[in-house]
Protein backbone atom coordinates (compact mmCIF):
# COMPACT_ATOMS: atom_id res chain seq x y z
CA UNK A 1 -8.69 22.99 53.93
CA UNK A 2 -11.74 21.41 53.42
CA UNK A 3 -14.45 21.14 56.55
CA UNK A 4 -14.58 18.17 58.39
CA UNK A 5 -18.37 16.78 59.80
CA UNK A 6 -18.21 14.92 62.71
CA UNK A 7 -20.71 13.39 65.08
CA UNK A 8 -22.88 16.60 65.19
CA UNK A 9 -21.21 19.65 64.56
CA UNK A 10 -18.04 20.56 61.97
CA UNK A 11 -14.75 21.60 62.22
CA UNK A 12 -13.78 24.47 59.84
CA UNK A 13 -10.79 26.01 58.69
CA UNK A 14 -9.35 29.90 58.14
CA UNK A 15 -11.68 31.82 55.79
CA UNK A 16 -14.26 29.29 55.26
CA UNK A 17 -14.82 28.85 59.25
CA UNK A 18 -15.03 32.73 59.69
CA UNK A 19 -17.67 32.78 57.43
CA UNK A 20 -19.17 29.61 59.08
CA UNK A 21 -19.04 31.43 61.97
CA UNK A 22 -21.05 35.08 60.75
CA UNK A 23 -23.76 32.58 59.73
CA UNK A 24 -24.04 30.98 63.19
CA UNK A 25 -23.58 33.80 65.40
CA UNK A 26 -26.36 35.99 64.38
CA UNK A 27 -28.73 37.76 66.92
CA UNK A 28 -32.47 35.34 66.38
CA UNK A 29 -30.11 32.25 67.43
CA UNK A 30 -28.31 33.92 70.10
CA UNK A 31 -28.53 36.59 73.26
CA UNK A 32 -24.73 37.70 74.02
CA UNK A 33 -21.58 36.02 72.96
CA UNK A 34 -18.65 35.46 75.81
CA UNK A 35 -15.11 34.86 74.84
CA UNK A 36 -12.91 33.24 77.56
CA UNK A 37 -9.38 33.77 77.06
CA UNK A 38 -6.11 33.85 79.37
CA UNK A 39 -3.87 36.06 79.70
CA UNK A 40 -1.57 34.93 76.69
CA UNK A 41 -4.72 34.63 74.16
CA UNK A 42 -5.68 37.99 75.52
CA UNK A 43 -2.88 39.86 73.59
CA UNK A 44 -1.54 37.44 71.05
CA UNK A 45 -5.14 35.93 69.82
CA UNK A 46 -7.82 37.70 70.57
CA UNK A 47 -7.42 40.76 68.13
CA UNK A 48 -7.05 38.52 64.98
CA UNK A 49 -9.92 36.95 66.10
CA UNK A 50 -12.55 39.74 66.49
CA UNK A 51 -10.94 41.50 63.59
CA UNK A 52 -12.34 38.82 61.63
CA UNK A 53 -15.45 37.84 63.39
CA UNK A 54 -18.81 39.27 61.87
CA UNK A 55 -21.80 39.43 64.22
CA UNK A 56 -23.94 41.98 65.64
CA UNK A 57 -24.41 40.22 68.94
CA UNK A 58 -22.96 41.60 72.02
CA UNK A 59 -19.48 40.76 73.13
CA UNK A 60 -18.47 40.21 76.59
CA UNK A 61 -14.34 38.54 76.72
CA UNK A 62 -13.89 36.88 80.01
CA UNK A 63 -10.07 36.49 81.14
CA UNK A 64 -8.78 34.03 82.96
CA UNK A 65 -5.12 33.02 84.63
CA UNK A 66 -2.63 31.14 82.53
CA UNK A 67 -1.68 27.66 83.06
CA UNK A 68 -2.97 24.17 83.74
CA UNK A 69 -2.50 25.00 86.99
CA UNK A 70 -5.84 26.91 87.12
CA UNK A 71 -7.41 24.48 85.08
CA UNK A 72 -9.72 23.65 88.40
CA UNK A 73 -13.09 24.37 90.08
CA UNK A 74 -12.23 27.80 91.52
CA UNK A 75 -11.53 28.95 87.71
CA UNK A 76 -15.17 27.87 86.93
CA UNK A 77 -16.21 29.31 89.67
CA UNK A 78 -15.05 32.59 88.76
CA UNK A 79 -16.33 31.62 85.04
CA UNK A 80 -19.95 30.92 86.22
CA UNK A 81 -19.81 33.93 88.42
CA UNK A 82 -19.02 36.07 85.37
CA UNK A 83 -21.21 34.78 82.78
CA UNK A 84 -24.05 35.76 86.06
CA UNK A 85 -22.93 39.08 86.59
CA UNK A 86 -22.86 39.92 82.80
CA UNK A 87 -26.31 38.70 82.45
CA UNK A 88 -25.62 35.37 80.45
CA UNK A 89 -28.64 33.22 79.79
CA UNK A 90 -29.77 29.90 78.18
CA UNK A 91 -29.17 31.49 74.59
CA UNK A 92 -25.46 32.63 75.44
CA UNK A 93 -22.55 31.07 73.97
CA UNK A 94 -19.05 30.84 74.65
CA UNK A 95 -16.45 30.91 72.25
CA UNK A 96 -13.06 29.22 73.79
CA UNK A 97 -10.16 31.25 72.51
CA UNK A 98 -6.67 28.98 73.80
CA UNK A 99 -4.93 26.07 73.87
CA UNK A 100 -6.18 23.09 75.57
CA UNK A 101 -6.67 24.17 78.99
CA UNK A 102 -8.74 27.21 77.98
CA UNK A 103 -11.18 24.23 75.88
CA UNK A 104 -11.12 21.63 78.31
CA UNK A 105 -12.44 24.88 81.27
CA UNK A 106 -14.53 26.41 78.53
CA UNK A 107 -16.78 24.00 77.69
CA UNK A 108 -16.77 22.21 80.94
CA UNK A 109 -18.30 25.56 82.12
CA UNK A 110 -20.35 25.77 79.06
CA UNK A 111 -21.76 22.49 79.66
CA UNK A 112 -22.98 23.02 83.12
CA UNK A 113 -23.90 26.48 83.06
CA UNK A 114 -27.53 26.58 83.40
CA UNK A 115 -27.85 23.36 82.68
CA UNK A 116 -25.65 23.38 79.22
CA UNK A 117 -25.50 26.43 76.94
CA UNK A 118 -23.37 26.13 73.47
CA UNK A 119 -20.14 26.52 72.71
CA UNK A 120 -17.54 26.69 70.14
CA UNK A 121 -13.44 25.61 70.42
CA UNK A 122 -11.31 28.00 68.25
CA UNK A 123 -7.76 26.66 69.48
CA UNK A 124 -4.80 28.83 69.22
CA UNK A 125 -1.98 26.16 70.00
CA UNK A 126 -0.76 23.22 67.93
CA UNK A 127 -1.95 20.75 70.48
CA UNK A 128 -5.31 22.23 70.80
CA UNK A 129 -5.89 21.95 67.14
CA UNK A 130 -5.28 17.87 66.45
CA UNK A 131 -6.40 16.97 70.35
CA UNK A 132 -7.93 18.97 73.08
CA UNK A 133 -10.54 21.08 70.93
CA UNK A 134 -11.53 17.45 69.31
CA UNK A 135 -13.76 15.27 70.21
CA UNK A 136 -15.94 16.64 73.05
CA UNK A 137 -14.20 16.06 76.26
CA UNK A 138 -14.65 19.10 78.53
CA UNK A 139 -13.27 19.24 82.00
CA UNK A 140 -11.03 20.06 84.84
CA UNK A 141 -8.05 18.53 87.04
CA UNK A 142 -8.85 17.49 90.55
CA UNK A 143 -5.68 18.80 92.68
CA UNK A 144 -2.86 17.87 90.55
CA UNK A 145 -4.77 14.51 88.92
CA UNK A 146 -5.58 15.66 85.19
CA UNK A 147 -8.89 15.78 84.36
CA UNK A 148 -10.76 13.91 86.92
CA UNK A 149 -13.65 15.92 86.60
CA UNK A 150 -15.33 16.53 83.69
CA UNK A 151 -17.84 15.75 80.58
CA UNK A 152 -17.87 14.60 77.23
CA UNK A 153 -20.45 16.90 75.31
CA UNK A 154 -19.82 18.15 71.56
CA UNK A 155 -19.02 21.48 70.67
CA UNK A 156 -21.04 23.43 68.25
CA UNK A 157 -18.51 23.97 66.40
CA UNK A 158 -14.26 23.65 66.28
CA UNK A 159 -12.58 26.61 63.68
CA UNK A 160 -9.33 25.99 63.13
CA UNK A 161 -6.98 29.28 62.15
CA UNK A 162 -3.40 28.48 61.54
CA UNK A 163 -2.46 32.07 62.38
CA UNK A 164 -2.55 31.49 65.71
CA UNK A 165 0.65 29.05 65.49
CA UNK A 166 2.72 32.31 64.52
CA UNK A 167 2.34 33.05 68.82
CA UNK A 168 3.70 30.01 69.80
CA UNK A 169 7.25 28.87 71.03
CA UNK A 170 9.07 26.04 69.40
CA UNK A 171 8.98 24.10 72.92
CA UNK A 172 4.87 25.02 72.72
CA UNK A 173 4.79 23.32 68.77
CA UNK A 174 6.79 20.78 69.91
CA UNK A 175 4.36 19.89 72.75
CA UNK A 176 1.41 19.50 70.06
CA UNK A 177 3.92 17.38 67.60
CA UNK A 178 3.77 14.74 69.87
CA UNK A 179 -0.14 13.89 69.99
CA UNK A 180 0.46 13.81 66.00
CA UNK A 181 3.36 11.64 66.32
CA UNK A 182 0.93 9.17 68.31
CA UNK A 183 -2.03 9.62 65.94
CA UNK A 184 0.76 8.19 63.26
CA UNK A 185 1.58 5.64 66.03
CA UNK A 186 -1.93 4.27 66.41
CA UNK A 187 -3.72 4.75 63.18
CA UNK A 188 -1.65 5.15 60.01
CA UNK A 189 1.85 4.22 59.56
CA UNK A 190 2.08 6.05 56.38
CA UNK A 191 1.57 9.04 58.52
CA UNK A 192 3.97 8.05 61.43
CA UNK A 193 6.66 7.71 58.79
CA UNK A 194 6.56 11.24 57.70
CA UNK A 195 7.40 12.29 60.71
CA UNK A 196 11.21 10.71 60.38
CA UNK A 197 12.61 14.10 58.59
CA UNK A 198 10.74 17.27 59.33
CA UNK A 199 14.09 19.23 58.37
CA UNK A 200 12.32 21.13 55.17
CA UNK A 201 9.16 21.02 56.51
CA UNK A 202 7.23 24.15 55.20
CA UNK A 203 4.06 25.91 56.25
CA UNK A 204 1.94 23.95 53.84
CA UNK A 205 3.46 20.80 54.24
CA UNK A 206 2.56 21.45 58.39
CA UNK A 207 -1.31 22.51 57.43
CA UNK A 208 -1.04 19.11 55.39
CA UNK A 209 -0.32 17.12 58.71
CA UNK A 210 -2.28 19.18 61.61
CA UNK A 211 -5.31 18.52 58.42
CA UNK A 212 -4.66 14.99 58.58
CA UNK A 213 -3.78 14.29 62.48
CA UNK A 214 -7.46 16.25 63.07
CA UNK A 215 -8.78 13.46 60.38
CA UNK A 216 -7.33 10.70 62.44
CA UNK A 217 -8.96 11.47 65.89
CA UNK A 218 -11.95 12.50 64.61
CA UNK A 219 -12.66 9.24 62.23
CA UNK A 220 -11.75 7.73 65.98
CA UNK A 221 -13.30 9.49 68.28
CA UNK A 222 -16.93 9.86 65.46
CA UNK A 223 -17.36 5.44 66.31
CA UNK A 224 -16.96 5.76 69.89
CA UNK A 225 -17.77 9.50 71.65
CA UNK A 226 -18.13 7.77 75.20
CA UNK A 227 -14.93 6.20 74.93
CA UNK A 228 -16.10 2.23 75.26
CA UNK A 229 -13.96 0.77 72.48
CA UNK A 230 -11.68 2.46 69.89
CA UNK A 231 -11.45 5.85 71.33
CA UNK A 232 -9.44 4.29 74.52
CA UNK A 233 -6.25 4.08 71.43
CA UNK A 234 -5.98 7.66 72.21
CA UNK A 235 -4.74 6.92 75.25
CA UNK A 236 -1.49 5.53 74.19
CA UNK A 237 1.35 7.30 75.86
CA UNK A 238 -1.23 8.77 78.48
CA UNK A 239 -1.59 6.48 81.21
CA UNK A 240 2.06 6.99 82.45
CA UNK A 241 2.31 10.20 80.50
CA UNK A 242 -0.38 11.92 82.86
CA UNK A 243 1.07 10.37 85.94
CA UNK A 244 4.32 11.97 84.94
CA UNK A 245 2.48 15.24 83.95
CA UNK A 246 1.18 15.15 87.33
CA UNK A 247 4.28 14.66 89.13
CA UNK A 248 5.95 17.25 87.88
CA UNK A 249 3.17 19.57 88.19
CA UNK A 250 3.17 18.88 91.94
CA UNK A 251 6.72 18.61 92.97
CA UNK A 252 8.13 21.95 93.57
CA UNK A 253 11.69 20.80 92.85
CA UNK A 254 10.88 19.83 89.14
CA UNK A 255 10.10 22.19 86.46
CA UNK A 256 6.82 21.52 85.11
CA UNK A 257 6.42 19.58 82.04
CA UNK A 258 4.20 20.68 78.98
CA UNK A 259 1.73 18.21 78.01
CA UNK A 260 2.98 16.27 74.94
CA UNK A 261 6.24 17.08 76.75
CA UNK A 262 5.10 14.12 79.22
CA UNK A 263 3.05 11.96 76.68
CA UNK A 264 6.18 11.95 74.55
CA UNK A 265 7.48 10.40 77.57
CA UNK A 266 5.05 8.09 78.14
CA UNK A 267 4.85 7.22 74.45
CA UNK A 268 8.22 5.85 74.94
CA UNK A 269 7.45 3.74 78.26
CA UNK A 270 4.72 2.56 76.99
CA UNK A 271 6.29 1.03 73.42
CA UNK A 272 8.58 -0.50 75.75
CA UNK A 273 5.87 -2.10 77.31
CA UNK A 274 4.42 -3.03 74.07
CA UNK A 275 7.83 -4.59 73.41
CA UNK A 276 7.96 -6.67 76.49
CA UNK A 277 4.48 -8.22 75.92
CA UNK A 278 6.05 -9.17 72.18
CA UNK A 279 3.00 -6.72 70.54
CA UNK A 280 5.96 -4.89 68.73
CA UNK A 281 9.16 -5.79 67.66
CA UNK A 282 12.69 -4.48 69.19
CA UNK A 283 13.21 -2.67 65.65
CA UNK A 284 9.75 -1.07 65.65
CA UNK A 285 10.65 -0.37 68.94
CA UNK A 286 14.22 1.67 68.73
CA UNK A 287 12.31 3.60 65.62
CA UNK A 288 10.03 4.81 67.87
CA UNK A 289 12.10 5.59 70.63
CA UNK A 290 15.26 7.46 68.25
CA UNK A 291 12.65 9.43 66.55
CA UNK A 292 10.92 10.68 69.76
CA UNK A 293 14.21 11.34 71.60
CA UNK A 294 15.39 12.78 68.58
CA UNK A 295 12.43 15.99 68.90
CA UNK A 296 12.12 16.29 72.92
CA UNK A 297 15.11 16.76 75.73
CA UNK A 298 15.60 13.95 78.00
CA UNK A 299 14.54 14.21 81.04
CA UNK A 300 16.16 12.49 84.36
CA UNK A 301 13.84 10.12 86.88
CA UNK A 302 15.56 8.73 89.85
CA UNK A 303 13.91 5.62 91.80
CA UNK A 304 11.78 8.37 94.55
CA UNK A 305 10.33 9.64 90.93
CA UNK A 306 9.89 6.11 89.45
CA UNK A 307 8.05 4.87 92.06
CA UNK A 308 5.54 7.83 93.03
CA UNK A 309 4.94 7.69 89.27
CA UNK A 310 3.65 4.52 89.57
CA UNK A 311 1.56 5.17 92.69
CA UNK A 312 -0.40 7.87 91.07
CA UNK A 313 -1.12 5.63 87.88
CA UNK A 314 -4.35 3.88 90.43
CA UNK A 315 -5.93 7.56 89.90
CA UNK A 316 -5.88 7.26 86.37
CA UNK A 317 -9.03 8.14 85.00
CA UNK A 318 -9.05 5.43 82.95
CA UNK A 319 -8.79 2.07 85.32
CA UNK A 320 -12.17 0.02 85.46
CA UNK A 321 -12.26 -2.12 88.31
CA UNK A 322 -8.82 -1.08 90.29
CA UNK A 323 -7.19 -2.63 87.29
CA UNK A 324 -4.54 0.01 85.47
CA UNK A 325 -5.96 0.16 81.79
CA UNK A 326 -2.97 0.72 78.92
CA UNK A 327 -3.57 0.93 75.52
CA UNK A 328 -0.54 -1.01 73.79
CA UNK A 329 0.83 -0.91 70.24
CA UNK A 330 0.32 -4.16 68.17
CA UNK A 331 2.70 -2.71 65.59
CA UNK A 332 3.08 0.37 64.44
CA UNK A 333 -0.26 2.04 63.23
CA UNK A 334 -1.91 -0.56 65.46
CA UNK A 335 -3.69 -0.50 68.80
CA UNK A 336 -4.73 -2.33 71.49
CA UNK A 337 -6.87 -1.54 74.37
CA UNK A 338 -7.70 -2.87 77.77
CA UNK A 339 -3.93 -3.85 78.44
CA UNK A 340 -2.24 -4.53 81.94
CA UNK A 341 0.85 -4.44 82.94
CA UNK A 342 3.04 -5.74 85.65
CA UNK A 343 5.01 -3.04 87.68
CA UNK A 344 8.59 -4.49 87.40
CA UNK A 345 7.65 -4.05 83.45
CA UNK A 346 6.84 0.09 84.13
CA UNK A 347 10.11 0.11 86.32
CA UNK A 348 12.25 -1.49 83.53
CA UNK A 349 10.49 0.73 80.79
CA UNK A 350 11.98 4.07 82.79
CA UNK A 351 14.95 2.15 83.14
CA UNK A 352 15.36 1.91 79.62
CA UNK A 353 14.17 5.37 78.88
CA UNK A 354 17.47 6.88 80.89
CA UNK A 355 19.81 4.50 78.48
């Protein structure tokens, strides 16, 4: 796979990024190196990885707890505290072994440790690869509200390793499939519509898509880092797939959902919503819908969940003014941002959803 140059650093792939990466990491550019990894990227990751890193710097791996539920201030606490202890200075960097919680905590410590030090995403789940390791956001969940606080600083570099997929669960791919599936949804139809049978899918065929679906948000996210205009199109599914995400996360009589598990979700509610304001058609509308609830298991809301959804959508990180912000499809492989939408619309999108 070819590199890919965005705003100010690359993404590189396999071979070619391990080499990338003995060229970067060499001892007049930098003072120690610090790996954080959990507990799962510990065993599964992490020898792979330094079998086929090449540096002479120093190596210090700090470990953290699995789970977005430690994806808060206390972890970077314990971060900063570390990279102290073990001497780290402004010529450190930290190389974020994990899936997207591991990236988002990495560099969000990265970034504010002594005042910013570098750092480099090497993403070891499916979801990490074609979202969270792209595109610079860095940052942490305030109590159970995703990634309230946080900032949006470049990495120095993203390497890519399809090896690390060979750890994951099929629930765990799943979870990444669906930021792909939206990248098809808001960007390319071409590439939404190869998504309808995935029953021969091979390994090539799947570096052929993650390649692509990393294209797609970075040509996005390259014209807008600060997310003013065409980066908010990421955000389809997310405003009531986070609020979901965060419900579940929360309520100790609900298993909690996996990421994409909730934006496939809210990928749904939210093409119903599309629907409603006539910005896509009923048909374009069932597709969607059949193929998503074709990959993930439904999941049951009652009216208590419905409606404390919808009161922790005003937290959304996104709203500008009190207003809820959506970003709509206008046809498939079409966006459109800075969209409202009426409650009894949401309410009538879950209702929909259960039928």
């Amino acid at each position: 796979m070819q590199t890919i140059q965005a705003n100010n650093y690359k993404i590189v792939f396999e071979n070619t990024g391990y080499e990338f990466l003995a060229e970067t990491l060499k001892p007049q550019f930098y003072s120690k190196i610090f790996i954080i990894v959990d507990e799962n990227t510990s065993n599964q990751c992490l020898p792979h990885f330094l079998a086929n890193l090449s540096t002479e710097i120093t190596i210090e791996i700090i470990e953290l707890e699995a789970g977005e539920l430690h994806k808060n201030i206390e972890t970077c606490l314990g971060i900063w505290n570390s990279l102290t202890e073990l001497e780290g200075d402004r010529k450190s960097i930290l190389i974020n072994l994990g899936g997207g919680v591991i990236t988002d905590i990495g560099g969000f410590a990265a970034c504010t440790f002594k005042r910013g030090i570098d750092f480099i995403n090497v993403p070891t789940t499916l979801l990490a690869m074609v979202d969270a390791s792209i595109g610079g956001k860095n940052g942490v969940d305030l109590g159970n509200l995703k990634n309230q606080i946080g900032i949006i600083r470049e990495p120095k570099a993203v390497l890519v390793d399809p090896h690390f997929l060979t750890t994951l669960s099929s629930r765990e791919m799943r979870s990444g499939l669906a930021e792909m599936l939206k990248h098809g949804l808001i960007f390319d139809k071409e590439y939404w519509n190869k998504f309808k049978n995935l029953t021969n899918l091979n390994t090539d065929d799947l570096n052929e898509l993650i390649y692509k679906s990393i294209q797609i948000k970075n040509t996005i996210v390259s014209q807008d880092l600060t997310e003013n205009g065409i980066r908010k199109s990421l955000n389809f599914g997310h405003t009531l797939g986070h609020a979901i995400e965060s419900y579940f996360l929360e309520n100790e009589n609900k298993e909690s959902l996996l990421h994409g598990e909730a934006i496939a979700i809210g990928m749904i509610l939210e093409s119903y919503i599309s629907k409603e304001k006539n910005l896509i058609s009923e048909s374009e509308y069932l597709e969607i819908k059949e193929l998503i609830n074709s990959l993930y298991e439904k999941i049951e809301f009652n009216n208590s969940d419905i409606q404390k959804i919808i009161d922790l959508l005003i937290f959304d990180k996104k709203n500008e003014f009190g207003t809820i912000q959506f970003a709509l499809l206008e046809g498939i492989g079409k966006i459109k941002i800075n969209q409202t939408s009426d409650n009894d619309i949401i309410i009538k999108s879950f209702k929909d959803y259960k039928n």
